[in-house]
Structures are given as C-alpha cells and as structure tokens.
C-alpha atoms as a PDB file:
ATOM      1  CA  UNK A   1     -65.114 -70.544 -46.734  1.00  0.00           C
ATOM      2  CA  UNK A   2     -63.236 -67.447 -46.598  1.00  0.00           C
ATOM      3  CA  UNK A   3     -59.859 -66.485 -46.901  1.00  0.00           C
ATOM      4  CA  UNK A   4     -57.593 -64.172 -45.906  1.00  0.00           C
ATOM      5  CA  UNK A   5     -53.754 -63.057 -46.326  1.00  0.00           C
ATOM      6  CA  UNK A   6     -51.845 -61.790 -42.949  1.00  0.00           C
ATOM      7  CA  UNK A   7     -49.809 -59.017 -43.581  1.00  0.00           C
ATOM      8  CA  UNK A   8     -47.629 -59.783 -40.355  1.00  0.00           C
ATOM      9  CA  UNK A   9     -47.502 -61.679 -37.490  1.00  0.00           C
ATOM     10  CA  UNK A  10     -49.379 -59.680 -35.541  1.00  0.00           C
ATOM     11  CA  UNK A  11     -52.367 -59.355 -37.969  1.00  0.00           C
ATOM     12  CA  UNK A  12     -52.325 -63.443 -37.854  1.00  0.00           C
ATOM     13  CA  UNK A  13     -52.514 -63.539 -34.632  1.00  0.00           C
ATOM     14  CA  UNK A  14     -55.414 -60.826 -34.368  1.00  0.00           C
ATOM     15  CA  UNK A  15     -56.905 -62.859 -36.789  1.00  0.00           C
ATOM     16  CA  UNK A  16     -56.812 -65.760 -35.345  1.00  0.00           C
ATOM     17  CA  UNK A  17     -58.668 -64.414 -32.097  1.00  0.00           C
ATOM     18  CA  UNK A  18     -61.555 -63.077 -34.205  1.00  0.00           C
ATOM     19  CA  UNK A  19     -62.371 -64.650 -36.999  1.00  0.00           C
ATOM     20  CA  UNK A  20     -65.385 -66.963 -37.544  1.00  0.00           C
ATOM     21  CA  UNK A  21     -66.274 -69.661 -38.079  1.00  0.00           C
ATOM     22  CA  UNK A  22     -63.440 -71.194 -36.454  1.00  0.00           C
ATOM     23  CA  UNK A  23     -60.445 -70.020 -38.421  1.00  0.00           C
ATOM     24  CA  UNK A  24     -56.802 -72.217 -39.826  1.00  0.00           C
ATOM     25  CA  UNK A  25     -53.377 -71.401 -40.505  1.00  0.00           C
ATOM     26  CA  UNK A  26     -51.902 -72.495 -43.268  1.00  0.00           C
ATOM     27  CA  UNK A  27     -48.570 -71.510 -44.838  1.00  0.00           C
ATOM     28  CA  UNK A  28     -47.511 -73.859 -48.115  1.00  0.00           C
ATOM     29  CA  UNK A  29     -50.782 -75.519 -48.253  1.00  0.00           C
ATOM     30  CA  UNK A  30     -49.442 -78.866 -50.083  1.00  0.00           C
ATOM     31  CA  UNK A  31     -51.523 -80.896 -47.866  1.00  0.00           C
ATOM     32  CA  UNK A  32     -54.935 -79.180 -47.271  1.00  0.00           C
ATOM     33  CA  UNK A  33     -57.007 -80.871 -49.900  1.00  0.00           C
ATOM     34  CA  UNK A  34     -56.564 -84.053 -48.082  1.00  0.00           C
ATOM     35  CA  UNK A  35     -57.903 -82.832 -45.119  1.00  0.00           C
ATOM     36  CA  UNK A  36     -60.991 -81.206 -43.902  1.00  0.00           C
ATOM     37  CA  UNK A  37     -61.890 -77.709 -44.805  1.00  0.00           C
ATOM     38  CA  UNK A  38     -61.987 -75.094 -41.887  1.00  0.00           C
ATOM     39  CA  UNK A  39     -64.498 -71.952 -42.563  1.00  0.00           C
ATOM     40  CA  UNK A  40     -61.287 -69.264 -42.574  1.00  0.00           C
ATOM     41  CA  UNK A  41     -58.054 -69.691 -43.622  1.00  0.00           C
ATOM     42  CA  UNK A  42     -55.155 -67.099 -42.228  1.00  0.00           C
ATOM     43  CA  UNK A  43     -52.152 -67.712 -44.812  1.00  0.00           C
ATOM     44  CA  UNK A  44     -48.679 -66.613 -43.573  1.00  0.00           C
ATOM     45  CA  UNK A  45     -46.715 -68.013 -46.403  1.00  0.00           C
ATOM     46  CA  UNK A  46     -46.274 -64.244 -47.281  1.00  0.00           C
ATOM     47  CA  UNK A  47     -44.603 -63.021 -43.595  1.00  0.00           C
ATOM     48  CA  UNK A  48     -40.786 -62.166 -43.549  1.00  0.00           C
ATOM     49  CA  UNK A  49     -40.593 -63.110 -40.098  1.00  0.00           C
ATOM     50  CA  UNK A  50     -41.163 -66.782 -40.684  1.00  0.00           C
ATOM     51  CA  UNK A  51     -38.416 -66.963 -43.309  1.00  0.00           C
ATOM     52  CA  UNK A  52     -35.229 -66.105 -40.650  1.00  0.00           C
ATOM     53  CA  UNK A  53     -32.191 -68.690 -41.184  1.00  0.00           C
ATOM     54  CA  UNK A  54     -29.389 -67.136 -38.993  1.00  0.00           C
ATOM     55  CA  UNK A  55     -26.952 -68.222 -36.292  1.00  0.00           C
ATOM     56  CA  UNK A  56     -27.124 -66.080 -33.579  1.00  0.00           C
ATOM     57  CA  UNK A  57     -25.905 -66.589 -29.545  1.00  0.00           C
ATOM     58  CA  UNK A  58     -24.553 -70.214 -31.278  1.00  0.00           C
ATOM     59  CA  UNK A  59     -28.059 -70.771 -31.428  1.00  0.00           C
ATOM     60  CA  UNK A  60     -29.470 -71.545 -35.309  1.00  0.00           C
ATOM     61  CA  UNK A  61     -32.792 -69.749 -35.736  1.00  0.00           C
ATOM     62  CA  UNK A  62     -34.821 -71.528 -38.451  1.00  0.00           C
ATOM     63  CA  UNK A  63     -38.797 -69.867 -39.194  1.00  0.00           C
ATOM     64  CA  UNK A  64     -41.473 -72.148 -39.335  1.00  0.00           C
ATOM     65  CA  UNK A  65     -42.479 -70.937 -42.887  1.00  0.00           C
ATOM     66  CA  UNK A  66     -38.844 -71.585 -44.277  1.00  0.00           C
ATOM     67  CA  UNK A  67     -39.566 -73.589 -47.399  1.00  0.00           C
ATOM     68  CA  UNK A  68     -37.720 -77.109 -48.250  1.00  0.00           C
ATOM     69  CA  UNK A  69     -36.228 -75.107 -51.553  1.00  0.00           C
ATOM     70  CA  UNK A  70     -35.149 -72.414 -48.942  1.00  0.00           C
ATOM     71  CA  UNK A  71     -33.453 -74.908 -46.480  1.00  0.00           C
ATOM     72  CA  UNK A  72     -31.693 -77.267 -48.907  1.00  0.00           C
ATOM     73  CA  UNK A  73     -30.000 -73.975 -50.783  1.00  0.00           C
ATOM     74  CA  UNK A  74     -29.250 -72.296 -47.586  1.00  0.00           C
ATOM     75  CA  UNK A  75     -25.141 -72.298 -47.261  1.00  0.00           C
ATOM     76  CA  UNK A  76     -25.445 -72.120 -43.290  1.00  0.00           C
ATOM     77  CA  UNK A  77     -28.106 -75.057 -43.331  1.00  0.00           C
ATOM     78  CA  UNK A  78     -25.972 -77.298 -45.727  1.00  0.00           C
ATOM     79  CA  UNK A  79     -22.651 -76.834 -43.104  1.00  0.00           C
ATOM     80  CA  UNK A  80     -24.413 -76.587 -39.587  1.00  0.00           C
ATOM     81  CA  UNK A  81     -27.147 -78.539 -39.981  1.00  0.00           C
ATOM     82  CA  UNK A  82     -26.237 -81.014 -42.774  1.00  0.00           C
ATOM     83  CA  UNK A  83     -28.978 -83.808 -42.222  1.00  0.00           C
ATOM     84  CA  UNK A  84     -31.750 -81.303 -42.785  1.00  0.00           C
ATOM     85  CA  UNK A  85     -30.626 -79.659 -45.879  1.00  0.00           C
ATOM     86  CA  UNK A  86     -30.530 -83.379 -46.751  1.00  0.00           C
ATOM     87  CA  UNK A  87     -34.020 -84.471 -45.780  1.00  0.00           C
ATOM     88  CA  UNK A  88     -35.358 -81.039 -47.758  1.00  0.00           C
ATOM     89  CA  UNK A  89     -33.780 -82.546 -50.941  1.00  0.00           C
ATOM     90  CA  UNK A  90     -35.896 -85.417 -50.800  1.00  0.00           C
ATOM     91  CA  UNK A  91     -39.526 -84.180 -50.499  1.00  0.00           C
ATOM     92  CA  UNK A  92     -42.233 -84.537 -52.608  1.00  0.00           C
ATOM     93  CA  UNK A  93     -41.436 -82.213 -56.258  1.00  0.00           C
ATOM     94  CA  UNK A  94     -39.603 -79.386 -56.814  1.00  0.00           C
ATOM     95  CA  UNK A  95     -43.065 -77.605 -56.901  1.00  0.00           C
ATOM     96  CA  UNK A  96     -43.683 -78.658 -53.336  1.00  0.00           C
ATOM     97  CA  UNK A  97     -40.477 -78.308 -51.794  1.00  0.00           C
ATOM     98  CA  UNK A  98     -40.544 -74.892 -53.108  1.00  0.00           C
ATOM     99  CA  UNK A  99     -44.092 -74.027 -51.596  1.00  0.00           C
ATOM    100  CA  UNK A 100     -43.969 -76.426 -48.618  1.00  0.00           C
ATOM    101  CA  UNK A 101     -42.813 -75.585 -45.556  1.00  0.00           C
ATOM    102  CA  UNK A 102     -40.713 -77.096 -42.528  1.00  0.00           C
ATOM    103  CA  UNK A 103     -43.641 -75.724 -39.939  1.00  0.00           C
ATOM    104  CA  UNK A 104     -46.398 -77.540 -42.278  1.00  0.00           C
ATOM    105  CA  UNK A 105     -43.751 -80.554 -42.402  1.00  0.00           C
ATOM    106  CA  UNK A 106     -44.089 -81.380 -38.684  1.00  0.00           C
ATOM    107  CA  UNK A 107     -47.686 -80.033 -37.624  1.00  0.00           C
ATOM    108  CA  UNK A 108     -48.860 -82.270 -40.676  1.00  0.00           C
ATOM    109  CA  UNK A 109     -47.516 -84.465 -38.506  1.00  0.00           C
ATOM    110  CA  UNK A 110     -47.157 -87.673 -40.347  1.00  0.00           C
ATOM    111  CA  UNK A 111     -44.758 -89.857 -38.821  1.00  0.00           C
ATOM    112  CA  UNK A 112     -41.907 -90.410 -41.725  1.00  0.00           C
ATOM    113  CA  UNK A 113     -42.089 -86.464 -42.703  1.00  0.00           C
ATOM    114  CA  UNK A 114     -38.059 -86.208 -43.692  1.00  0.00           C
ATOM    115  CA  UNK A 115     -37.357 -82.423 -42.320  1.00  0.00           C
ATOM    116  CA  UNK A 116     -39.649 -83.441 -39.288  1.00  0.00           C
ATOM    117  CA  UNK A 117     -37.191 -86.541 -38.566  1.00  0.00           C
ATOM    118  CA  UNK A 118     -33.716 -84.552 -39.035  1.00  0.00           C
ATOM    119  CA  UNK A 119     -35.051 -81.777 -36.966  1.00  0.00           C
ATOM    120  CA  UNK A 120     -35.502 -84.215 -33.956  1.00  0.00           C
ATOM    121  CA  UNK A 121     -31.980 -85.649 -34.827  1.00  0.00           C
ATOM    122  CA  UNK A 122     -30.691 -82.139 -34.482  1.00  0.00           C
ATOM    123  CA  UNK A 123     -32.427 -81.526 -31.089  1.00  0.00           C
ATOM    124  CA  UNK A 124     -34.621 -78.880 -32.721  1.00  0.00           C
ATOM    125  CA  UNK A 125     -37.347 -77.276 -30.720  1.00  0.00           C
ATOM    126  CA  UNK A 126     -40.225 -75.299 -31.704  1.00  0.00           C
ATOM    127  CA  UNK A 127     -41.346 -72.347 -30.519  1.00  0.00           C
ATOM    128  CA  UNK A 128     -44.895 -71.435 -30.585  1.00  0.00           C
ATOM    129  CA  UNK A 129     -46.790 -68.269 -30.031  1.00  0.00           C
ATOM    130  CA  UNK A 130     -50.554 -67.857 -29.340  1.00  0.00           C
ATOM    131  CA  UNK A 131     -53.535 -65.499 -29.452  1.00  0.00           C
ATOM    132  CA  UNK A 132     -52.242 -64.029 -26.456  1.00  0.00           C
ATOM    133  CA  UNK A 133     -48.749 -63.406 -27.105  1.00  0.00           C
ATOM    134  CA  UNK A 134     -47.727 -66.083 -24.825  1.00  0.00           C
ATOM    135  CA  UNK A 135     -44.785 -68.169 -25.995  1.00  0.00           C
ATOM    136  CA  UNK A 136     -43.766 -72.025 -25.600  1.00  0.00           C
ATOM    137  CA  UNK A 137     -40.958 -74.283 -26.877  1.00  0.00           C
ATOM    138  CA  UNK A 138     -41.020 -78.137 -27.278  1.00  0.00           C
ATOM    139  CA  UNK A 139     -38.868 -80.197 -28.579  1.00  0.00           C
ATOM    140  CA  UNK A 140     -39.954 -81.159 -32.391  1.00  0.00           C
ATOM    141  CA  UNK A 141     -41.261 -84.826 -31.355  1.00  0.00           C
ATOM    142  CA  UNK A 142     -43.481 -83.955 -28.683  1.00  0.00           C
ATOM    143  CA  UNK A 143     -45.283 -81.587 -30.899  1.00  0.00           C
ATOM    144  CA  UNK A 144     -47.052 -84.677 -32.019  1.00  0.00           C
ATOM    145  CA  UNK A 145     -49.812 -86.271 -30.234  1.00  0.00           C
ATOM    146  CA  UNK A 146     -50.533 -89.245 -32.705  1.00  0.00           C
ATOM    147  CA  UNK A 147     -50.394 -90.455 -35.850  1.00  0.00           C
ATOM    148  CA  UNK A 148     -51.068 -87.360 -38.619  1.00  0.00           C
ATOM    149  CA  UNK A 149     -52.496 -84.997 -35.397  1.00  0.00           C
ATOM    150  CA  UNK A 150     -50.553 -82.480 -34.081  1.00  0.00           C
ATOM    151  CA  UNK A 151     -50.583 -81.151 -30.476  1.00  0.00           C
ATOM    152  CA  UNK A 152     -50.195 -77.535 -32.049  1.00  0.00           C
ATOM    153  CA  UNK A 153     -53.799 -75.946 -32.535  1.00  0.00           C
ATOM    154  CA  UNK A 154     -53.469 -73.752 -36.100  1.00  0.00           C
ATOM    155  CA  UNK A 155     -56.814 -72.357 -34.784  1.00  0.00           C
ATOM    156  CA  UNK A 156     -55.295 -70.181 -31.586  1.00  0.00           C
ATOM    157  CA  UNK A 157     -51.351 -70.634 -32.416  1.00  0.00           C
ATOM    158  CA  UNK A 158     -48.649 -70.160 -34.855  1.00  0.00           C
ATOM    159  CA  UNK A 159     -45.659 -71.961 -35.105  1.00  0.00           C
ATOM    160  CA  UNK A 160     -42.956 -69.377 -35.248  1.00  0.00           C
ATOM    161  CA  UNK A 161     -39.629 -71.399 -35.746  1.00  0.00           C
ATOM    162  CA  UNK A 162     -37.521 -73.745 -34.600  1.00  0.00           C
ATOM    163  CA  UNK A 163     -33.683 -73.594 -32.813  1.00  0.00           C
ATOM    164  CA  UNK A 164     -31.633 -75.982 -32.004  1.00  0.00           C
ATOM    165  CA  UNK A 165     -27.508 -75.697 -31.627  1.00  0.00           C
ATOM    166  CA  UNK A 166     -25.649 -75.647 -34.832  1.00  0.00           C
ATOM    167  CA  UNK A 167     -23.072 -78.704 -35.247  1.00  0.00           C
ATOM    168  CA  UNK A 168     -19.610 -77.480 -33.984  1.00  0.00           C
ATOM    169  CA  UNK A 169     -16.123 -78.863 -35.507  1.00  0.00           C
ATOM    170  CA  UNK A 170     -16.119 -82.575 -34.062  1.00  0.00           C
ATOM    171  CA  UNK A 171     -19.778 -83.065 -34.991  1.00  0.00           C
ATOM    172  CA  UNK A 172     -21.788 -84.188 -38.174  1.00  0.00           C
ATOM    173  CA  UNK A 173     -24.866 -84.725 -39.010  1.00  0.00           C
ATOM    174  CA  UNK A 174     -26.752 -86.783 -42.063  1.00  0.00           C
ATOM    175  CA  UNK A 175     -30.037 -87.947 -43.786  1.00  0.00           C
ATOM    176  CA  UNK A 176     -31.072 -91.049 -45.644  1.00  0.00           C
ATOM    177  CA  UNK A 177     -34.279 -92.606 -46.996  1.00  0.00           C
ATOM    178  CA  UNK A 178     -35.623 -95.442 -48.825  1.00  0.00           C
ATOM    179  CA  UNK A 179     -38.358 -95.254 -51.294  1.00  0.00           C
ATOM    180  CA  UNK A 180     -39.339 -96.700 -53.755  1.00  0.00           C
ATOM    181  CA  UNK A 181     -38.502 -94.383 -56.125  1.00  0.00           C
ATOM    182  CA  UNK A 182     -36.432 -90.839 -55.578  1.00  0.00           C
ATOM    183  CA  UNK A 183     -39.219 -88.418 -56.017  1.00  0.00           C
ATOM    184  CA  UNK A 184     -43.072 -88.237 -55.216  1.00  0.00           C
ATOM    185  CA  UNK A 185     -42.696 -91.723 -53.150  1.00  0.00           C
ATOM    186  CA  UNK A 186     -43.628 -92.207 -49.148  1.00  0.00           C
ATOM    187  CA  UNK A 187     -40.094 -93.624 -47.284  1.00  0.00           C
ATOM    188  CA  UNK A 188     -40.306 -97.038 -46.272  1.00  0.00           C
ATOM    189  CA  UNK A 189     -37.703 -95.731 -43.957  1.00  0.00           C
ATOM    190  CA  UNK A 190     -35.810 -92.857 -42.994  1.00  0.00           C
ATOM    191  CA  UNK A 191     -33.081 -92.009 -40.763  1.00  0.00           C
ATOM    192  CA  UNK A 192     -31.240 -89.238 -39.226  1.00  0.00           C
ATOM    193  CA  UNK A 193     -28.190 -88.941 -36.746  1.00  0.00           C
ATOM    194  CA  UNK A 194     -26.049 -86.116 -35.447  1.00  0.00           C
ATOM    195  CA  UNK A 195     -22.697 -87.504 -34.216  1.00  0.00           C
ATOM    196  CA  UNK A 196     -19.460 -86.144 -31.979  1.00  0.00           C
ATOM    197  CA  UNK A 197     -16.067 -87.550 -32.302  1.00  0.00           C
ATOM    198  CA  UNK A 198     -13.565 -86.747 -29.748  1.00  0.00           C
ATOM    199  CA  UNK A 199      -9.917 -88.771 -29.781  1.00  0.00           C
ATOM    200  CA  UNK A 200     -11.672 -91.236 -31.876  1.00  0.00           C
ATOM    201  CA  UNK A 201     -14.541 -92.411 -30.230  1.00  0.00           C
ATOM    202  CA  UNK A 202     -18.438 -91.398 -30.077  1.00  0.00           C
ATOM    203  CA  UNK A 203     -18.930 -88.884 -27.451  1.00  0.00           C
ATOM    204  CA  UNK A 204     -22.725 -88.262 -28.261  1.00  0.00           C
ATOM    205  CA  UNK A 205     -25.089 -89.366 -30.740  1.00  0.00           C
ATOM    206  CA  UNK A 206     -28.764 -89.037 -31.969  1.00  0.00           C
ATOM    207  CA  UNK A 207     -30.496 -91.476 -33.859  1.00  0.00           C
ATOM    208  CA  UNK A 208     -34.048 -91.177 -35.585  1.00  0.00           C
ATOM    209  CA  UNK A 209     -35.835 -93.035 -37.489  1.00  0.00           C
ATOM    210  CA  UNK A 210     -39.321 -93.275 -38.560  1.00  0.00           C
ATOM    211  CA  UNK A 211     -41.993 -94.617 -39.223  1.00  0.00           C
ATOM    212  CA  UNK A 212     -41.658 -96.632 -36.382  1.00  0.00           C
ATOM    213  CA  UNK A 213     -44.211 -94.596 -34.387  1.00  0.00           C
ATOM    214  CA  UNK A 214     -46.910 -91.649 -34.294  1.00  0.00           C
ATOM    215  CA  UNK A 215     -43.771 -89.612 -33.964  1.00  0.00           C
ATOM    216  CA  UNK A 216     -39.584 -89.338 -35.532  1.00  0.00           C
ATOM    217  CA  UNK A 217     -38.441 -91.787 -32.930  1.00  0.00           C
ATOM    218  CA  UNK A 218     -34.691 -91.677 -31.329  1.00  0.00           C
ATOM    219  CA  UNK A 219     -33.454 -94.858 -30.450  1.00  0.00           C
ATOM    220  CA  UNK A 220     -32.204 -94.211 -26.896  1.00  0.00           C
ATOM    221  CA  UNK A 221     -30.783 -98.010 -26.265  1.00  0.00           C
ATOM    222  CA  UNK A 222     -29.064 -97.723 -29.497  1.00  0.00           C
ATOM    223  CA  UNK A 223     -27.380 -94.552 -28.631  1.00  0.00           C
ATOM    224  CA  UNK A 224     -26.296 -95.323 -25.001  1.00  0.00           C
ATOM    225  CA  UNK A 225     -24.551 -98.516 -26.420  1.00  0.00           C
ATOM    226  CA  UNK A 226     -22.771 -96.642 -29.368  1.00  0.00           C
ATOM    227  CA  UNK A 227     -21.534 -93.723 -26.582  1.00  0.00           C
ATOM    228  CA  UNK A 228     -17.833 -94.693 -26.288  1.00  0.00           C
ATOM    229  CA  UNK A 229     -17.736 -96.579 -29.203  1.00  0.00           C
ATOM    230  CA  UNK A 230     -14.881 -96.190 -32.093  1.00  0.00           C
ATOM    231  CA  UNK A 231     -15.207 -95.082 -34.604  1.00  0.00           C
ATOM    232  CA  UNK A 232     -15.269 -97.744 -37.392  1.00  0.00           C
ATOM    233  CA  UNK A 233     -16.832-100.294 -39.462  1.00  0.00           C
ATOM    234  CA  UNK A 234     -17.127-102.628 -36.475  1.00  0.00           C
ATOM    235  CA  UNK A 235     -19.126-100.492 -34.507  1.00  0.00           C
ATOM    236  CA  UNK A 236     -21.665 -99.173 -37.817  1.00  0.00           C
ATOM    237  CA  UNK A 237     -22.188-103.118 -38.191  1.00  0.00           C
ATOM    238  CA  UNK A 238     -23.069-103.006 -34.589  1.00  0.00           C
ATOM    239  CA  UNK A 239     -25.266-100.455 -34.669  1.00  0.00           C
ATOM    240  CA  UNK A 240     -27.165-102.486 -37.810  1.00  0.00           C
ATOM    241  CA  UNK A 241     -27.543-105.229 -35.261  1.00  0.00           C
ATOM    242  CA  UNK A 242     -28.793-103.011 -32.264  1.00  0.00           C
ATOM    243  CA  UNK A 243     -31.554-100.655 -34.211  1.00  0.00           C
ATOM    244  CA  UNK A 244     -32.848-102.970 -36.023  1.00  0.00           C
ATOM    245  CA  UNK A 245     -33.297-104.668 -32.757  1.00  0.00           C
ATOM    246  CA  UNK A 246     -34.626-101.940 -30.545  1.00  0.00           C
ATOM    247  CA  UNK A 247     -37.063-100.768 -33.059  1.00  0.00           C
ATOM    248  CA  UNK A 248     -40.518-101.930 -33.086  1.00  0.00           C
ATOM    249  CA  UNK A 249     -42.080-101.953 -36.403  1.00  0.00           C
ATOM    250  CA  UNK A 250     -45.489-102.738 -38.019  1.00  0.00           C
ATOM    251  CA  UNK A 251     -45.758-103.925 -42.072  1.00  0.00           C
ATOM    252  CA  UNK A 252     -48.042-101.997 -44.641  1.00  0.00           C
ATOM    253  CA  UNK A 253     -49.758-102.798 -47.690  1.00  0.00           C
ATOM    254  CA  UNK A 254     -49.005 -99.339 -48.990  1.00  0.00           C
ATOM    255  CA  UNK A 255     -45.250 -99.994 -47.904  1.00  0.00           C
ATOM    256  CA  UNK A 256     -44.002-103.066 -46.889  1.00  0.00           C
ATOM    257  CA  UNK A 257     -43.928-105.939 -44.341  1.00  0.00           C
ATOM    258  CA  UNK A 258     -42.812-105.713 -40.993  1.00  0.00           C
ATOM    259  CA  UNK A 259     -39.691-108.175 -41.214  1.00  0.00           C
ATOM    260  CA  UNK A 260     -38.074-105.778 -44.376  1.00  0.00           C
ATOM    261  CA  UNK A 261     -38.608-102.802 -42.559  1.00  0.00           C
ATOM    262  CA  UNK A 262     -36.981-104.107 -39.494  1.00  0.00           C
ATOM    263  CA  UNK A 263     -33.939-105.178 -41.712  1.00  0.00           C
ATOM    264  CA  UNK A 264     -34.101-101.403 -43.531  1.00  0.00           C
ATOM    265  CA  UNK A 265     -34.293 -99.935 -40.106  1.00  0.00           C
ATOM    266  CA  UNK A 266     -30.562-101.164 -39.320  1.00  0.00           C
ATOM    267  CA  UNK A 267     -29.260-101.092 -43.062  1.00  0.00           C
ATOM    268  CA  UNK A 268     -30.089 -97.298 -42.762  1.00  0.00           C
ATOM    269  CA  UNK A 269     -28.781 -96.576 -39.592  1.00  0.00           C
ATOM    270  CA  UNK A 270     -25.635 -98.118 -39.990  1.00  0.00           C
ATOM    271  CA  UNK A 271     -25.390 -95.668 -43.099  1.00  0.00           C
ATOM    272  CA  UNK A 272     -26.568 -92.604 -41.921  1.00  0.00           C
ATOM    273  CA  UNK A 273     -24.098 -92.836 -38.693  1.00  0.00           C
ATOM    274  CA  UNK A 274     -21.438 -93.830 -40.620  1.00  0.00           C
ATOM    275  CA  UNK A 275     -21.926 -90.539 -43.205  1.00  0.00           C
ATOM    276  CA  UNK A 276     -22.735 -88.773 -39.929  1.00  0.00           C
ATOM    277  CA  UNK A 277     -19.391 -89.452 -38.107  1.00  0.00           C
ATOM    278  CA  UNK A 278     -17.072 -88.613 -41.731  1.00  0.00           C
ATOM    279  CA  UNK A 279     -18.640 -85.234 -41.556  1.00  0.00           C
ATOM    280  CA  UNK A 280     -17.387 -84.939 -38.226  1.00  0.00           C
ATOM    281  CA  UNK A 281     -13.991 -86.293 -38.828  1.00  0.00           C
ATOM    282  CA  UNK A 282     -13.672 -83.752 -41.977  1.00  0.00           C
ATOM    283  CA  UNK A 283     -14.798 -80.739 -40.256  1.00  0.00           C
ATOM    284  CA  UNK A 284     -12.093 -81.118 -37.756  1.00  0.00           C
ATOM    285  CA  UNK A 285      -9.569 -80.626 -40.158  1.00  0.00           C
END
C-alpha cells in the first residue's frame, strides 16, 4: 500500500486520475481500520481549501475536511447553524473530533452519524468535484445509497464542502442524542430540527432523525402536520405522538428493541423542536 500527501486540491485530483492500484481519499482517517484497505491512499486532511467556514451571498460555506473540534468552536457555526455545532460536541473523543471530519462523517455513511443528521436538518448540500473538474451538489441524504455505503466514489471524487442557508432571526435550530453513555457510545437515537416562528406559529420545520433508515431521515408527515402549529407545549406533546408514529424502526442487540426506540424517537423529537423553536423565539429579540 502506498501513500501519499496532496499538497492541494488540484494535486488530489491529479492523483486521483493516475494513481494505481486503484487509489482512496481519506481526510481524518478515524474509520479506515474497520474497513478494507485500498492500494493508495491520497490524504487531504492537510488542504486549506477544505477548512473554509464563512457566510458569503447568505449562503454558509462549510469544507468537507472541517473537523468536529473545528465546527463545534466555530462562533458563526454555534449562532447560524446551532444543531451542528451541537451534533460535533457529541462524537466519538476529543482525539477524534479533533482529527475527524464532517466529509468523512457522511461518506462513512452510517446512518446515526450526528453531523451527518444536523446537516440534513439544515438543508445542507454537498458539493462534489471529480477527476475532471466537473462539479455536482446533492442534498446531504441522498449522498447515501445504503446502509454504511456512500454514493460518493473517494476513488474519482472529492467531497469539497457543503452549503446550506444560515438560520435567519425567526429561526433555530438544535441537536439531541441518546446513548448510553456521553462519550465513545453509538446513539440509540438522534434528532435534529431547524424551526421558523412567525406571529407565533410554525411557519417551516425540519425534522431528522436516525437510525431509522440507511440514511438521516426527515419526517415529512410529521412536519406538514406541525406547519401552522403554535407554538407550545401542546403541540411538542403532539409532535411526541406523531414521530414516534410515522417512524418505522427496527430493534438491535447492539442497541435496543424496536418498541424503546419507537418511544425515544418521539421523546427526542418533542425535545429537540421544542429547544429548536426557543432559539428562534430568542434570536428575534
């Protein structure tokens, strides 16, 4: 196996297009001992470009090799984009969120990965670049294609970032997990939402949780029911009642049965919108 440090993006992608055997990107590299080896790894952890968090055009630019550490203690992250500074908190060690990254958090593509699931809460799409300087976007949940596989191929693409709009003054946006302990522990659940308020009721909402699927899951029944809603302990204990409906679960030995993660699935929702909508209420103040 060989293995080889990109000095830019460019050089990557050069890489990429000529390197045998078949080569890999990787940028943290928590995960690759439990996966297969490729013959050449192409490390980016060390390019400037992939490290961007900025607002521009109210658009907020976050690079793909960002680390959790990075996200969590960004200012603009912690305001804007609330739920993923959140979700960054909680992963793995302090030694892995400060070598991880948010691109390696959703191509790993496991279907609870915290960053992954407040990304798709905050609409995030990524943008992907290629051997031949073509460029794509999709929205963060369609990059996967199953359970642990990603539709992005680190053999002929990078992941270059992802944007989504920044919350404005009537919106918030939270994270919340349950584990069974605080650090080093797979969620039995986790949840996301981004929330507006406007004269007291719901405008718009996203909700996400996971593992329900292969993928961060939204629950669009839930959300068209809670549209128009007001804001208010009535309509959180509603919104208990109608996730933990609409999602479909399945138990696991490794994390629990079916009928508690149903239950956590609306416990957690109910909380996370809830958090979600006080943000929104404070930052119209």
């Amino acid at each position: 196996m060989s293995y080889v440090k990109a000095a830019n993006l460019q050089e990557a992608l050069n890489l990429l297009k000529t390197s045998t055997p078949r080569p890999r990107v990787i940028a943290g590299g928590t995960d690759l001992f439990l996966q297969d080896w490729p013959g050449c790894l192409i490390d980016i952890s060390f390019l400037d470009d992939l490290k961007i968090i900025e607002e521009k055009d109210e658009v907020l630019e976050i690079g793909s090799g960002v680390t959790h550490a990075m996200a969590a203690g960004s200012d603009l992250v912690k305001y804007k984009a609330t739920a993923l500074a959140e979700a960054c908190t909680m992963v793995g060690s302090p030694q892995i969120r400060n070598m991880g990254t948010l691109g390696g958090n959703v191509i790993n593509a496991a279907p609870a990965a915290d960053a992954a699931v407040a990304l798709v809460a905050l609409g995030a799409e990524g943008v992907l670049i290629d051997c031949g300087n073509s460029i794509r976007r999709m929205p963060v949940d369609k990059l996967y294609a199953g359970y642990n596989h990603s539709v992005v191929d680190c053999g002929s693409e990078i992941l270059l970032k992802f944007v989504f709009e920044p919350c404005k003054p009537d919106e918030g946006s939270a994270f919340v997990r349950f584990a069974a302990r605080r650090a080093l522990a797979l969620p039995m659940v986790n949840a996301a939402a981004r929330i507006r308020i406007k004269d007291g009721l719901i405008s718009a909402v996203h909700l996400v949780v996971a593992p329900v699927k292969p993928a961060p899951t939204r629950l669009l029944k839930t959300e068209a029911k809670l549209c128009g809603k007001p804001v208010g302990e009535e309509t959180w204990f509603e919104a208990e009642q109608l996730a933990a409906g609409e999602a479909e679960v399945r138990g696991s030995l490794l994390r629990c049965s079916a009928d508690y993660r149903k239950h956590l699935v609306g416990v957690l929702a109910g909380r996370v919108l809830r958090t979600a909508a006080l943000r929104a209420l404070e930052r119209k103040v």
